[in-house]
Protein backbone atom coordinates (compact mmCIF):
# COMPACT_ATOMS: atom_id res chain seq x y z
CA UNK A 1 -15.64 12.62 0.61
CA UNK A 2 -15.12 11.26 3.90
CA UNK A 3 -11.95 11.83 6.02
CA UNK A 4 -11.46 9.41 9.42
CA UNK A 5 -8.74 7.73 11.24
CA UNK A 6 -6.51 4.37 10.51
CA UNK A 7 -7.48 2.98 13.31
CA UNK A 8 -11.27 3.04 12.54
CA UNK A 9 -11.05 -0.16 10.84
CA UNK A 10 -15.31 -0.75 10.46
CA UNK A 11 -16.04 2.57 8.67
CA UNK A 12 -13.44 2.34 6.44
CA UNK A 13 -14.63 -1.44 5.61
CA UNK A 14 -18.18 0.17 5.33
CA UNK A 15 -17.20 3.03 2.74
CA UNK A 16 -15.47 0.77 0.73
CA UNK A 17 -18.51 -1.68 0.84
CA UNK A 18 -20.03 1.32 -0.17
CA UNK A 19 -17.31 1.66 -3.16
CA UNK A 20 -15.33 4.50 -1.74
CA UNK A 21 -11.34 4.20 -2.51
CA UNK A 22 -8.81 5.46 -0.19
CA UNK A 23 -7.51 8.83 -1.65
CA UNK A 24 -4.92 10.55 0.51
CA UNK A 25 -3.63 9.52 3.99
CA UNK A 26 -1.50 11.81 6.06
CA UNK A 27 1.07 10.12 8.67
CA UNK A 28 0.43 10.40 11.82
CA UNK A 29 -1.57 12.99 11.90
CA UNK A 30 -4.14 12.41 15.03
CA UNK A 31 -2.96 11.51 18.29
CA UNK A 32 -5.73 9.42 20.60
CA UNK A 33 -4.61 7.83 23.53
CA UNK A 34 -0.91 8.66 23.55
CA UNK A 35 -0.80 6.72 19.99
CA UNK A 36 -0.38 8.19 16.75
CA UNK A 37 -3.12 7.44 14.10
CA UNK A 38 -2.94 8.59 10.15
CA UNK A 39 -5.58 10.53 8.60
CA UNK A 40 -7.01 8.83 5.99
CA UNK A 41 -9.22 10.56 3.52
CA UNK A 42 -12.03 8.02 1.33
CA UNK A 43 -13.82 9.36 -2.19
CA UNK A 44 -16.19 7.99 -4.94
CA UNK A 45 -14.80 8.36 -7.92
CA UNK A 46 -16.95 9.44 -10.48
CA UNK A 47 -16.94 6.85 -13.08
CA UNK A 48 -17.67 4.53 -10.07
CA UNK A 49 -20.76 6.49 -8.71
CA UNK A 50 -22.03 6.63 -12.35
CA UNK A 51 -21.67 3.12 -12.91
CA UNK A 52 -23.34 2.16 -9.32
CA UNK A 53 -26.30 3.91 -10.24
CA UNK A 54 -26.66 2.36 -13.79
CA UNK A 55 -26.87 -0.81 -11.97
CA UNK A 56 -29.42 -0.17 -9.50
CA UNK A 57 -33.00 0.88 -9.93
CA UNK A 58 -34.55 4.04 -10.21
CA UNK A 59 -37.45 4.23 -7.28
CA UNK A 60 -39.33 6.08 -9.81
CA UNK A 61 -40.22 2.46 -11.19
CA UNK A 62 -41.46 1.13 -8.67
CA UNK A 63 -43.81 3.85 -7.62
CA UNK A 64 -41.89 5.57 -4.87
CA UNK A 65 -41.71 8.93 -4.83
């Protein structure tokens, strides 16, 4: 679970890349420069971690340990 700011645009764009889904926001929760930003909170659903990893690799087959 990761928790950041609205207004940190790239690393939400990166978690979701990384198929995390927005699951709670609060309202104007942090203040930063006299502005008021929410809180928004990002997860991985289980179903879609399990189905990530079925469609990668396991490093095991390729000799990496």
């Amino acid at each position: 679970m990761l928790t950041t700011w609205s207004g940190n645009e790239r690393m939400i764009r990166a978690a979701r890349r990384a198929s995390y889904r927005e699951c709670g926001r609060v309202p104007e929760a942090r203040l930063w420069d006299g502005k008021r930003w929410d809180s928004v909170r990002l997860a991985v659903l289980r179903q879609d971690w399990e189905a990530l990893q079925a469609s990668r690799p396991n490093a095991w087959q390729f000799g990496v340990t």
